[in-house]
C-alpha atoms as a PDB file:
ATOM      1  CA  UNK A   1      96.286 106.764 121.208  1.00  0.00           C
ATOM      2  CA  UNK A   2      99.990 107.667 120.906  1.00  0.00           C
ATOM      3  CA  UNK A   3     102.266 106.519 118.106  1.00  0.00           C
ATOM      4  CA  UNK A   4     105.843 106.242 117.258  1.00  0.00           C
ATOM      5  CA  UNK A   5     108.002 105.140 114.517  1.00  0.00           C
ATOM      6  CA  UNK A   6     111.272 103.665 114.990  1.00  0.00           C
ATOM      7  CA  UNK A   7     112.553 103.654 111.411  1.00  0.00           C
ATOM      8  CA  UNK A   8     111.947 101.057 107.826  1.00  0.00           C
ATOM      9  CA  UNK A   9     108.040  99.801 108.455  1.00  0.00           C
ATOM     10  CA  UNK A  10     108.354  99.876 112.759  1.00  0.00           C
ATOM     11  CA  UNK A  11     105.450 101.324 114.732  1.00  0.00           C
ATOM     12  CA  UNK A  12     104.537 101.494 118.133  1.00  0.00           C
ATOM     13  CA  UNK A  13     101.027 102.364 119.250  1.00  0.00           C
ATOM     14  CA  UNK A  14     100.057 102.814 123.112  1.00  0.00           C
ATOM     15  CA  UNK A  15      96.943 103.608 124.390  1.00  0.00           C
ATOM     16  CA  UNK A  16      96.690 103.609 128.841  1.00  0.00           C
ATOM     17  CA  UNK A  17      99.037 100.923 129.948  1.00  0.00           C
ATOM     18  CA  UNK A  18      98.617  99.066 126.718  1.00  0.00           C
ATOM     19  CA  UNK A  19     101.242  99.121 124.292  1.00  0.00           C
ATOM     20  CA  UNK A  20     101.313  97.199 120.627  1.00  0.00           C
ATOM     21  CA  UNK A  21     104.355  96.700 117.897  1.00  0.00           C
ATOM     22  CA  UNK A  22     104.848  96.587 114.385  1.00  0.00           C
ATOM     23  CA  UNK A  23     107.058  95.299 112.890  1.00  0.00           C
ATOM     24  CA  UNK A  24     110.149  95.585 115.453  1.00  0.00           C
ATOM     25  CA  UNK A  25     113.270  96.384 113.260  1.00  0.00           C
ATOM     26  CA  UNK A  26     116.394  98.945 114.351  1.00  0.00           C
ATOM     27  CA  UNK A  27     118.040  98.913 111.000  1.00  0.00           C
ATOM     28  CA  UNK A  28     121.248  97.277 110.161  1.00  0.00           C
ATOM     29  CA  UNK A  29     124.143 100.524 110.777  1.00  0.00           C
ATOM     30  CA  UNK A  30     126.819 100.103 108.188  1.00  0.00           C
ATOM     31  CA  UNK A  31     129.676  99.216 110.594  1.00  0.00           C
ATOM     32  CA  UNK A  32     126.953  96.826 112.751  1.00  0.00           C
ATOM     33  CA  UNK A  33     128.721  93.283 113.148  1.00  0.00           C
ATOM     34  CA  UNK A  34     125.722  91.561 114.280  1.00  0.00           C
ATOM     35  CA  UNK A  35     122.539  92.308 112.256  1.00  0.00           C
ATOM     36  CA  UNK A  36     120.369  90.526 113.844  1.00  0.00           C
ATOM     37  CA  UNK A  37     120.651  92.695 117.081  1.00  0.00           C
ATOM     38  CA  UNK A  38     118.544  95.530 117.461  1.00  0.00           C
ATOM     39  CA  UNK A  39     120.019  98.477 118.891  1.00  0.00           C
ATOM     40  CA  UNK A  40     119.755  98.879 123.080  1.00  0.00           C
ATOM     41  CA  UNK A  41     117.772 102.021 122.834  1.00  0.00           C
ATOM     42  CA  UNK A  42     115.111 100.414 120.245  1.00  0.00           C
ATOM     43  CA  UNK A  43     114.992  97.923 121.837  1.00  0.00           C
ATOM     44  CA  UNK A  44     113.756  99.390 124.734  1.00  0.00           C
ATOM     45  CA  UNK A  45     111.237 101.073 123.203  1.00  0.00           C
ATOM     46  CA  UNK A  46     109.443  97.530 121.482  1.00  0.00           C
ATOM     47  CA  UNK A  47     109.653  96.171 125.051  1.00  0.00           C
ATOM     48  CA  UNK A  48     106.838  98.069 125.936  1.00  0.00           C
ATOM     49  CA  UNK A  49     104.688  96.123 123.747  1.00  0.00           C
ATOM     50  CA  UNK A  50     102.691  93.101 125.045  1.00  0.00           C
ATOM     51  CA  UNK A  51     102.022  91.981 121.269  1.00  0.00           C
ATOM     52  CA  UNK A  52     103.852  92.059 118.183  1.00  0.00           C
ATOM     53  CA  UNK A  53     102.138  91.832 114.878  1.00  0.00           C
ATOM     54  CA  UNK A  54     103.825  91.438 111.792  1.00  0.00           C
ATOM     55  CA  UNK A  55     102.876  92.856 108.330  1.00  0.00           C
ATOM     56  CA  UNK A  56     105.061  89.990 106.661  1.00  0.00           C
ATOM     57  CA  UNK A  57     108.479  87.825 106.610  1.00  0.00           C
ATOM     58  CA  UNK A  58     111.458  89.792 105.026  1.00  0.00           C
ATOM     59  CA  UNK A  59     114.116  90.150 107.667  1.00  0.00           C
ATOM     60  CA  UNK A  60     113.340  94.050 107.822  1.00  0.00           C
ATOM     61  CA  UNK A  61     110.579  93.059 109.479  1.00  0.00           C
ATOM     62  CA  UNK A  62     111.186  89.958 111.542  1.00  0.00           C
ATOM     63  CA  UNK A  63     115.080  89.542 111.817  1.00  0.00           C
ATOM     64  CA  UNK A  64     115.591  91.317 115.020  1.00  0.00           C
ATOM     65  CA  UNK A  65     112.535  90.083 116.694  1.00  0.00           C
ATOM     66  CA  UNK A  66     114.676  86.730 118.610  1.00  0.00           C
ATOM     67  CA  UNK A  67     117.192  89.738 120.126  1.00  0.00           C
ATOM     68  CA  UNK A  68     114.367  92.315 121.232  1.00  0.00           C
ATOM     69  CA  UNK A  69     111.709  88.968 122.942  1.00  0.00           C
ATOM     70  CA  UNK A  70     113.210  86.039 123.378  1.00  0.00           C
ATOM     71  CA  UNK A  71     113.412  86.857 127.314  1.00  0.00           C
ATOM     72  CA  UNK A  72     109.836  88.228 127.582  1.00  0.00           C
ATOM     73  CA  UNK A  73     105.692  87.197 127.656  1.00  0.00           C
ATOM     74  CA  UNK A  74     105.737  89.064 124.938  1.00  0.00           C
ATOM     75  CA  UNK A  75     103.149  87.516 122.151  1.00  0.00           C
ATOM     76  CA  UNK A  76     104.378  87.783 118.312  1.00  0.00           C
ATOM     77  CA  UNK A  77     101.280  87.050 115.748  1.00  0.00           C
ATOM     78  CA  UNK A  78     102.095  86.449 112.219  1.00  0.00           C
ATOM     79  CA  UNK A  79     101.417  84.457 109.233  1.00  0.00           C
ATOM     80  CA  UNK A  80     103.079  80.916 108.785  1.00  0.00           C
ATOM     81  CA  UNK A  81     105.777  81.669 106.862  1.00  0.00           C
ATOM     82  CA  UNK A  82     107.545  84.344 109.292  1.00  0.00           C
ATOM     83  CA  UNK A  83     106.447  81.753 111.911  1.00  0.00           C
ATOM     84  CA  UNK A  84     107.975  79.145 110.382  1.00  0.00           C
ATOM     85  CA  UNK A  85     111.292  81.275 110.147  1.00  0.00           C
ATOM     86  CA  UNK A  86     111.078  82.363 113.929  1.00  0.00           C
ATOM     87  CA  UNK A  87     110.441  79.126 114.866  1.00  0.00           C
ATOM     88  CA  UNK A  88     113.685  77.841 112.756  1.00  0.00           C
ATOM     89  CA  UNK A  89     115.838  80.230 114.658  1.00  0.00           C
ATOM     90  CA  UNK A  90     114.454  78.715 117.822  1.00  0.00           C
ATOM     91  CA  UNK A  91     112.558  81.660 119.033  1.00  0.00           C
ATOM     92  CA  UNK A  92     110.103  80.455 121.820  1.00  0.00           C
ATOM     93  CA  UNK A  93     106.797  78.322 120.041  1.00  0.00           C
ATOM     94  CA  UNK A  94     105.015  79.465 123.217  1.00  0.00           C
ATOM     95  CA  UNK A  95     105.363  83.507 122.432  1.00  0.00           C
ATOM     96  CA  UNK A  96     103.878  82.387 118.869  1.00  0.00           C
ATOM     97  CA  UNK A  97     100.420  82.924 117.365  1.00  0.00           C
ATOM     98  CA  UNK A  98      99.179  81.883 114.168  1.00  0.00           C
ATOM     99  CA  UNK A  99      96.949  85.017 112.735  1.00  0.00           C
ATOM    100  CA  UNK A 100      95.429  85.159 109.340  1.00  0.00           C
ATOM    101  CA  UNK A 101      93.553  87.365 106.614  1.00  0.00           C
ATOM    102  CA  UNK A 102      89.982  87.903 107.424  1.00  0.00           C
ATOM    103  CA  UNK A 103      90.020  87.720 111.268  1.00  0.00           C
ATOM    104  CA  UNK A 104      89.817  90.000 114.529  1.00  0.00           C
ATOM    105  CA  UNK A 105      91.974  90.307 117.447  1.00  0.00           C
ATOM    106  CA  UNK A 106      92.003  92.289 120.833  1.00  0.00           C
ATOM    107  CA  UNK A 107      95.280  93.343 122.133  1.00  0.00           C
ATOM    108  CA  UNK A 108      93.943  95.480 125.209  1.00  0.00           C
ATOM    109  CA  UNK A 109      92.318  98.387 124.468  1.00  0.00           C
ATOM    110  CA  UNK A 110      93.148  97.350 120.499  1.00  0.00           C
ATOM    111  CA  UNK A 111      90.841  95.991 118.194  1.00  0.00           C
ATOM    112  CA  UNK A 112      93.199  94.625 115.554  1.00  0.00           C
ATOM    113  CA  UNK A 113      91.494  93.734 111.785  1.00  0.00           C
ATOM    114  CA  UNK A 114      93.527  91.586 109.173  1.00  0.00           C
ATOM    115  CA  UNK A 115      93.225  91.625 105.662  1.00  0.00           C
ATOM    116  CA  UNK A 116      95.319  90.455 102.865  1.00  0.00           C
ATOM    117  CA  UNK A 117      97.602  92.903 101.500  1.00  0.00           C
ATOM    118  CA  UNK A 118     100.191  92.758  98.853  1.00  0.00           C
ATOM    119  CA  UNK A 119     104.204  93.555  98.680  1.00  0.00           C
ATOM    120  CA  UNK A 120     105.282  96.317  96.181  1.00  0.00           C
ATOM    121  CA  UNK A 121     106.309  94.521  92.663  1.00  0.00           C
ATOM    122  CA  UNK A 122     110.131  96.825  92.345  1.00  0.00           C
ATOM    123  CA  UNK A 123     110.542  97.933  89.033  1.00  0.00           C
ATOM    124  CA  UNK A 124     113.842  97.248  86.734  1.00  0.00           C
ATOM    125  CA  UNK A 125     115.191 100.874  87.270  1.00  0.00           C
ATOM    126  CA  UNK A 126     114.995 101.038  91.202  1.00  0.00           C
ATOM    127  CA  UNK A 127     116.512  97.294  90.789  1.00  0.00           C
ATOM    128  CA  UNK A 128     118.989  98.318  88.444  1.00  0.00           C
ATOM    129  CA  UNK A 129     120.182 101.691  90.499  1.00  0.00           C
ATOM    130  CA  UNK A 130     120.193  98.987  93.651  1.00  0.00           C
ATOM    131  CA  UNK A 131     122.358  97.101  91.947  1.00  0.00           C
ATOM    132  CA  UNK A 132     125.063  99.750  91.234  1.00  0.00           C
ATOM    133  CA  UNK A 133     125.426 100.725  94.232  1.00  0.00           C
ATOM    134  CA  UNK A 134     126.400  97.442  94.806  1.00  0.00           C
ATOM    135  CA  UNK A 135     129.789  98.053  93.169  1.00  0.00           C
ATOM    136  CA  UNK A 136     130.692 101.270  94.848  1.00  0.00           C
ATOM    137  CA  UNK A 137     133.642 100.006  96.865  1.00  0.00           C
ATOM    138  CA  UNK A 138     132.984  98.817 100.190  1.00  0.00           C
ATOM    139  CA  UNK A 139     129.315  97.817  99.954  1.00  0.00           C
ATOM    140  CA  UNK A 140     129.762  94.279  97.997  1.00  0.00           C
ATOM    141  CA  UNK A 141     130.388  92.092 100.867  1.00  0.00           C
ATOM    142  CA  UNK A 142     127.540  93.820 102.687  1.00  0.00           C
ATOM    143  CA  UNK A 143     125.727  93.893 100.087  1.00  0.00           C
ATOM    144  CA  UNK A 144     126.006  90.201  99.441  1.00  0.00           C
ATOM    145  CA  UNK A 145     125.072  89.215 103.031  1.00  0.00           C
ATOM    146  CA  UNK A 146     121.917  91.352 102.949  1.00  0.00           C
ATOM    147  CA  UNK A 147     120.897  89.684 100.010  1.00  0.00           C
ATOM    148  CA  UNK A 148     122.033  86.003 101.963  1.00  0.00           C
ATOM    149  CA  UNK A 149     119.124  87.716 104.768  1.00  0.00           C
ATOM    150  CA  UNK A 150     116.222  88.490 101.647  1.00  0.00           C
ATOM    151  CA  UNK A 151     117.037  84.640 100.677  1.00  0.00           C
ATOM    152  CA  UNK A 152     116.242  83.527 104.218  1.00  0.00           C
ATOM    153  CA  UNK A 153     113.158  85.328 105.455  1.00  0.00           C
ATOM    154  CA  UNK A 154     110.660  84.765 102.368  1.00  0.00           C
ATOM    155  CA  UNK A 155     107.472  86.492 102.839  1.00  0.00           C
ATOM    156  CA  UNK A 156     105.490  83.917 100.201  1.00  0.00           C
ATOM    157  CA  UNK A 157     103.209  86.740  99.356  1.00  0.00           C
ATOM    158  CA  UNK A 158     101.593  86.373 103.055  1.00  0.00           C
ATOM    159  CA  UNK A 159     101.232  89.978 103.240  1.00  0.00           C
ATOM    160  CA  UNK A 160      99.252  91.265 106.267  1.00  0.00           C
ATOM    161  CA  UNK A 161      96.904  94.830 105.753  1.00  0.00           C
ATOM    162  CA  UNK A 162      96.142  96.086 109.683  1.00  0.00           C
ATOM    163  CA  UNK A 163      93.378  98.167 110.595  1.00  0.00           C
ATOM    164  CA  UNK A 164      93.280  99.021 114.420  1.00  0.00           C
ATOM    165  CA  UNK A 165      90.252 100.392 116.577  1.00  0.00           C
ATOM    166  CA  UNK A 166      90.862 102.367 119.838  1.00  0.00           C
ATOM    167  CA  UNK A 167      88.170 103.982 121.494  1.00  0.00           C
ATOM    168  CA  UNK A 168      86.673 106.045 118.531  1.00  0.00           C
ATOM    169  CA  UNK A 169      90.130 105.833 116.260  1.00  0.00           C
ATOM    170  CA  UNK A 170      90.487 103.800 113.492  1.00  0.00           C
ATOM    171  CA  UNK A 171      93.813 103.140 111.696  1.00  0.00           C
ATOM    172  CA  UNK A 172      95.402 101.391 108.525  1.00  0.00           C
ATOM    173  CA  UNK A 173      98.698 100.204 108.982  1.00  0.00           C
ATOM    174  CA  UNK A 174     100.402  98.832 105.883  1.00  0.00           C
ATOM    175  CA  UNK A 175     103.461  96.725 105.808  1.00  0.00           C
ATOM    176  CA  UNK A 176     104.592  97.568 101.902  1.00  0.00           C
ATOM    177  CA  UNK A 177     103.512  99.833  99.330  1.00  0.00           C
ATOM    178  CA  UNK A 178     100.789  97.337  97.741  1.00  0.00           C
ATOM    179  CA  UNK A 179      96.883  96.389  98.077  1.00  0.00           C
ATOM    180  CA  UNK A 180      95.221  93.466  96.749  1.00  0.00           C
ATOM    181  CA  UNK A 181      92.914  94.036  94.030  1.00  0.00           C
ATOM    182  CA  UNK A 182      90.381  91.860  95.329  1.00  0.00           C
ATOM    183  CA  UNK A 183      90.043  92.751  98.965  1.00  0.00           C
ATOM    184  CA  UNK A 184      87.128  95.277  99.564  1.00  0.00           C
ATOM    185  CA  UNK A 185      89.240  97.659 102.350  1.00  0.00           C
ATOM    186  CA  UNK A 186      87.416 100.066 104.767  1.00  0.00           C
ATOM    187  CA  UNK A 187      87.639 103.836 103.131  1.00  0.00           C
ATOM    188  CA  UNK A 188      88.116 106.866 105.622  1.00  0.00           C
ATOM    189  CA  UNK A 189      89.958 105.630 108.444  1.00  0.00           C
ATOM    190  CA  UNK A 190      91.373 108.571 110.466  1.00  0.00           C
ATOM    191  CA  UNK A 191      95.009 107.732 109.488  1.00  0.00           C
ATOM    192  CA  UNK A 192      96.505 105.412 106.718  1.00  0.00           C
ATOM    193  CA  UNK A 193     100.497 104.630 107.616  1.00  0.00           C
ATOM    194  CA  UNK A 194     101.956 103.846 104.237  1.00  0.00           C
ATOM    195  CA  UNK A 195     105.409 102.622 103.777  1.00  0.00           C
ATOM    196  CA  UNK A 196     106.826 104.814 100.838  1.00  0.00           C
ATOM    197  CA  UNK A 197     109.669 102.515  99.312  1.00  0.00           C
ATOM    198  CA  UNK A 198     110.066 100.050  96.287  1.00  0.00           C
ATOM    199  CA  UNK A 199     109.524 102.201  93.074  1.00  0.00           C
ATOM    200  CA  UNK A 200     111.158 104.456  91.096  1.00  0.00           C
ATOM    201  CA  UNK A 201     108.633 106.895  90.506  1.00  0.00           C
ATOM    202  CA  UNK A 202     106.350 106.362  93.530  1.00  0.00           C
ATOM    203  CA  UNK A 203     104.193 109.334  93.811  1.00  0.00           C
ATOM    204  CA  UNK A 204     101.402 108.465  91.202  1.00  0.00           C
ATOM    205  CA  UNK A 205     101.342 104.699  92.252  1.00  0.00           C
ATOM    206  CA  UNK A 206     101.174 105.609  95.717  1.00  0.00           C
ATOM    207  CA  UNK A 207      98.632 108.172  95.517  1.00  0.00           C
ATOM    208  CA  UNK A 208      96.249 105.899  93.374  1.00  0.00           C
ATOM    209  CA  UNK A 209      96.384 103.404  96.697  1.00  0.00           C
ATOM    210  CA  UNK A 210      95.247 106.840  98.940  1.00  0.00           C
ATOM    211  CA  UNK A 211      92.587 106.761  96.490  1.00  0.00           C
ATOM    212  CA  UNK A 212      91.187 103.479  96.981  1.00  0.00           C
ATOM    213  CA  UNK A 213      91.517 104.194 100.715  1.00  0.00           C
ATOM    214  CA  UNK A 214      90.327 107.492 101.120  1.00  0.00           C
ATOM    215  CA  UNK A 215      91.821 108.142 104.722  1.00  0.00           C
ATOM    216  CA  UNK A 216      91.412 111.535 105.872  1.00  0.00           C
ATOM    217  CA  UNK A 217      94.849 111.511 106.682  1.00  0.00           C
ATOM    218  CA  UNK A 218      98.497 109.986 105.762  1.00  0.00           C
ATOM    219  CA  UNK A 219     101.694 109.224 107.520  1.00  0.00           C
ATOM    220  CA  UNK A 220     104.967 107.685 105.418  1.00  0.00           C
ATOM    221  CA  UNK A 221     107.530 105.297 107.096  1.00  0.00           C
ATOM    222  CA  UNK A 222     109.726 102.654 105.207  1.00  0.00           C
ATOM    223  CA  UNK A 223     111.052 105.894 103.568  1.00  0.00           C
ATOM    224  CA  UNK A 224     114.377 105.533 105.301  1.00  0.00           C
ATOM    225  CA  UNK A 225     117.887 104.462 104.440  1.00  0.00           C
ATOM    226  CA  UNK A 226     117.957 101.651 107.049  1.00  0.00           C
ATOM    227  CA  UNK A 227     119.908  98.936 105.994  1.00  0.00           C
ATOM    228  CA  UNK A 228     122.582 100.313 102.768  1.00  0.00           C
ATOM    229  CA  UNK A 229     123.230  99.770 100.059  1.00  0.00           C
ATOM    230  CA  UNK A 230     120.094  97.472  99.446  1.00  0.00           C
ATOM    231  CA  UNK A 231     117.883 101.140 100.681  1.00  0.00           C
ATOM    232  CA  UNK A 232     118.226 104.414 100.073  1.00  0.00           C
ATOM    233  CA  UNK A 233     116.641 107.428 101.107  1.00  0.00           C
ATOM    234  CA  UNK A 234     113.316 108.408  99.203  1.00  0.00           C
ATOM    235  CA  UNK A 235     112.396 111.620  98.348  1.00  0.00           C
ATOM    236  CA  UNK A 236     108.668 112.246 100.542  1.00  0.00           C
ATOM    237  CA  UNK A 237     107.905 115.787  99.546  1.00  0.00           C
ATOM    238  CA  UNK A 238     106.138 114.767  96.141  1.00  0.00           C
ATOM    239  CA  UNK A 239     103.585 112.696  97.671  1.00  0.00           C
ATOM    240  CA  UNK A 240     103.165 115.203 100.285  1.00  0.00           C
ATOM    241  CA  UNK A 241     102.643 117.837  97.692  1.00  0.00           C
ATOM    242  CA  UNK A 242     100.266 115.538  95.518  1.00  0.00           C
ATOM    243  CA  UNK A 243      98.009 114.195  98.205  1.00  0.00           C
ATOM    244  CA  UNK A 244      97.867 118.015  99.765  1.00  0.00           C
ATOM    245  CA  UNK A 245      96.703 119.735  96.506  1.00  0.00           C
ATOM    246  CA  UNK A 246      94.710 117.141  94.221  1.00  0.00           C
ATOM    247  CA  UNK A 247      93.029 114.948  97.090  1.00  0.00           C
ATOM    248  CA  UNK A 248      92.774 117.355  99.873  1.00  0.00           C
ATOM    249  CA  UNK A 249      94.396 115.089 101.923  1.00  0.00           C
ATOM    250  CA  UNK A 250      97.360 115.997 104.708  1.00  0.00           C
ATOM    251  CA  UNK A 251     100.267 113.699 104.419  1.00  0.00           C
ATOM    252  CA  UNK A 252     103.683 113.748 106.299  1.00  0.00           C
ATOM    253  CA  UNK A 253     106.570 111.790 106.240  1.00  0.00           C
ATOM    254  CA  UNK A 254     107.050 110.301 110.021  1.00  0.00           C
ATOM    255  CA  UNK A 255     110.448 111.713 112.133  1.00  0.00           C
ATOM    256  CA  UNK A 256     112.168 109.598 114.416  1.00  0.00           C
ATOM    257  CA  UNK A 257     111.810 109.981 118.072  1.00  0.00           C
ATOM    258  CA  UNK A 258     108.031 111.986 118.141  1.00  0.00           C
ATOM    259  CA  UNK A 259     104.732 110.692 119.441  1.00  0.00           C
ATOM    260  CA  UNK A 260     102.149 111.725 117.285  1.00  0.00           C
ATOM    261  CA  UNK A 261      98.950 111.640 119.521  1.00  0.00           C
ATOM    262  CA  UNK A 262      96.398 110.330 117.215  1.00  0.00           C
ATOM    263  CA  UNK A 263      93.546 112.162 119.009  1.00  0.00           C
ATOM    264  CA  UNK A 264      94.830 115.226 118.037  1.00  0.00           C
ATOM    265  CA  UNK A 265      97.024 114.873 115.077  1.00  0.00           C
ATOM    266  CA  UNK A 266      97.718 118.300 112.680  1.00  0.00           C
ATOM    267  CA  UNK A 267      99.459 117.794 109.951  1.00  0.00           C
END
C-alpha cells in the first residue's frame, strides 16, 4: 500500500491497480488567477483515483475537486454539506455519493471506516497573528477573497475520521487536528496521518490526540503554507521530538513528491 501527499490535508493511497484520494487540493500559488484550478501536474496525480473521499467542506478540501473530475467516472463520497456545495457549482449529481459517520465502504482492495471527527477550535493568538498578516501590503485583496472561499464552503461540523484496511494494514486518516470526545476510535492502527495546523502551540494538544489513538506510528500533512496569508508554515520538529521521546512513537512530517510504502515504512 503506497502513499503520497500532495500538500494542505491531500493523500493518495494505491494499492495494485487501485488507487483512492483524499481530499484533492493543489494549493492556491500567490500569483494563481484562478483558485479553483488545481495545478496540471496534481492534477494528474488525483486522476489516478477511482474514489474521492472527503474529510469535510472548507474549500481546502473540496474547491478544486469540479477542475480535477468533472470529465471522469470518478466517484466523490462526502457528507451533505460539501455535497450540497459541489452540487451548487454544478459538479455532476451522478459522480456523487452520500457517506456518513458510522458506516463501511469498499473502494477496491480498500476497506474504508467512517467516524465522526471534529475540526480544530483556532485559538485567538494564531487568529490574531492571521490577521496581521493580513495588512502586510499586498496580501489584503487576497486575503479578502480567501476569506469570500471559507464563507462559501461551510463544513457544518460534518467532520469525517477515516480508517482504511488493505490487506493486513490499517490506517487513520484525519482531515483536521480534532477528535470527538464521544466517539470510541480504534487504538494502534499501523499509521495515524494527522494534519498539524490550527493552534498556536500545537505540540501538547496534538500529542494528547496520539494518546487517545495510540498508533504505532505518525505522519503530519496540513503543515504547509498552501494558500497565504490565511496559512503559514508550522514548525513539525516539536511534535516529532515529543512523540519520539515521551510516547515511543516515530513521527515525521510528510515531503512532497515521495511514496511512502506502508508495508515497509521506517521512520
Amino acid at each position: 500500500m503506497n502513499l503520497e501527499w500532495c500538500g494542505t490535508a491531500a493523500l493518495l493511497l494505491c494499492e495494485g491497480n487501485t488507487c483512492i484520494a483524499f481530499d484533492p487540493f493543489g494549493g492556491i500559488p500567490p500569483e494563481a488567477l484562478h483558485p479553483e484550478t488545481c495545478d496540471d501536474s496534481c492534477a494528474e496525480k488525483f486522476r489516478l483515483a477511482s474514489d474521492v473521499f472527503v474529510t469535510h467542506g472548507h474549500f481546502d478540501h473540496i474547491l478544486q475537486i469540479p477542475s480535477i473530475y468533472a470529465s471522469t467516472n470518478t466517484v466523490i463520497h462526502a457528507t451533505q454539506t460539501p455535497l450540497y456545495t459541489l452540487m451548487h457549482r454544478e459538479f455532476p449529481k451522478s459522480q456523487l455519493e452520500l457517506i456518513m459517520p458510522d458506516r463501511n465502504y469498499t473502494a477496491g482492495c480498500f476497506e474504508i471506516a467512517t467516524f465522526r471527527g471534529r475540526h480544530c477550535q483556532f485559538d485567538f493568538p494564531l487568529v490574531l497573528r492571521t490577521a496581521l498578516r493580513y495588512l502586510h501590503p499586498g496580501n489584503l485583496g487576497r486575503g479578502l477573497k480567501l476569506l469570500r472561499l471559507n464563507r462559501e464552503y461551510p463544513e457544518n461540523r460534518e467532520i469525517l475520521f477515516y480508517e482504511v484496511t488493505c490487506g493486513n494494514r490499517r490506517l487513520q486518516i484525519m482531515g483536521s487536528m480534532g477528535l470527538d470526545p464521544d466517539v470510541p476510535y480504534s487504538t494502534e492502527a499501523d499509521l495515524l496521518i494527522l494534519p498539524y495546523q490550527g493552534k498556536s502551540h500545537p505540540e501538547k494538544y496534538a500529542a494528547s490526540l496520539v494518546e487517545r489513538l495510540l498508533p504505532k506510528a505518525v505522519l503530519l500533512d496540513h503543515y504547509d503554507n498552501s494558500f497565504p496569508p490565511m496559512t503559514a508554515q508550522v514548525d513539525t520538529s516539536g511534535i516529532e521530538k515529543l512523540l519520539n521521546e515521551k510516547y515511543n512513537i516515530p513521527c515525521r512530517a510528510m515531503r512532497r513528491g515521495i511514496t511512502y510504502n506502508i508495508e515497509e515504512i521506517d521512520l
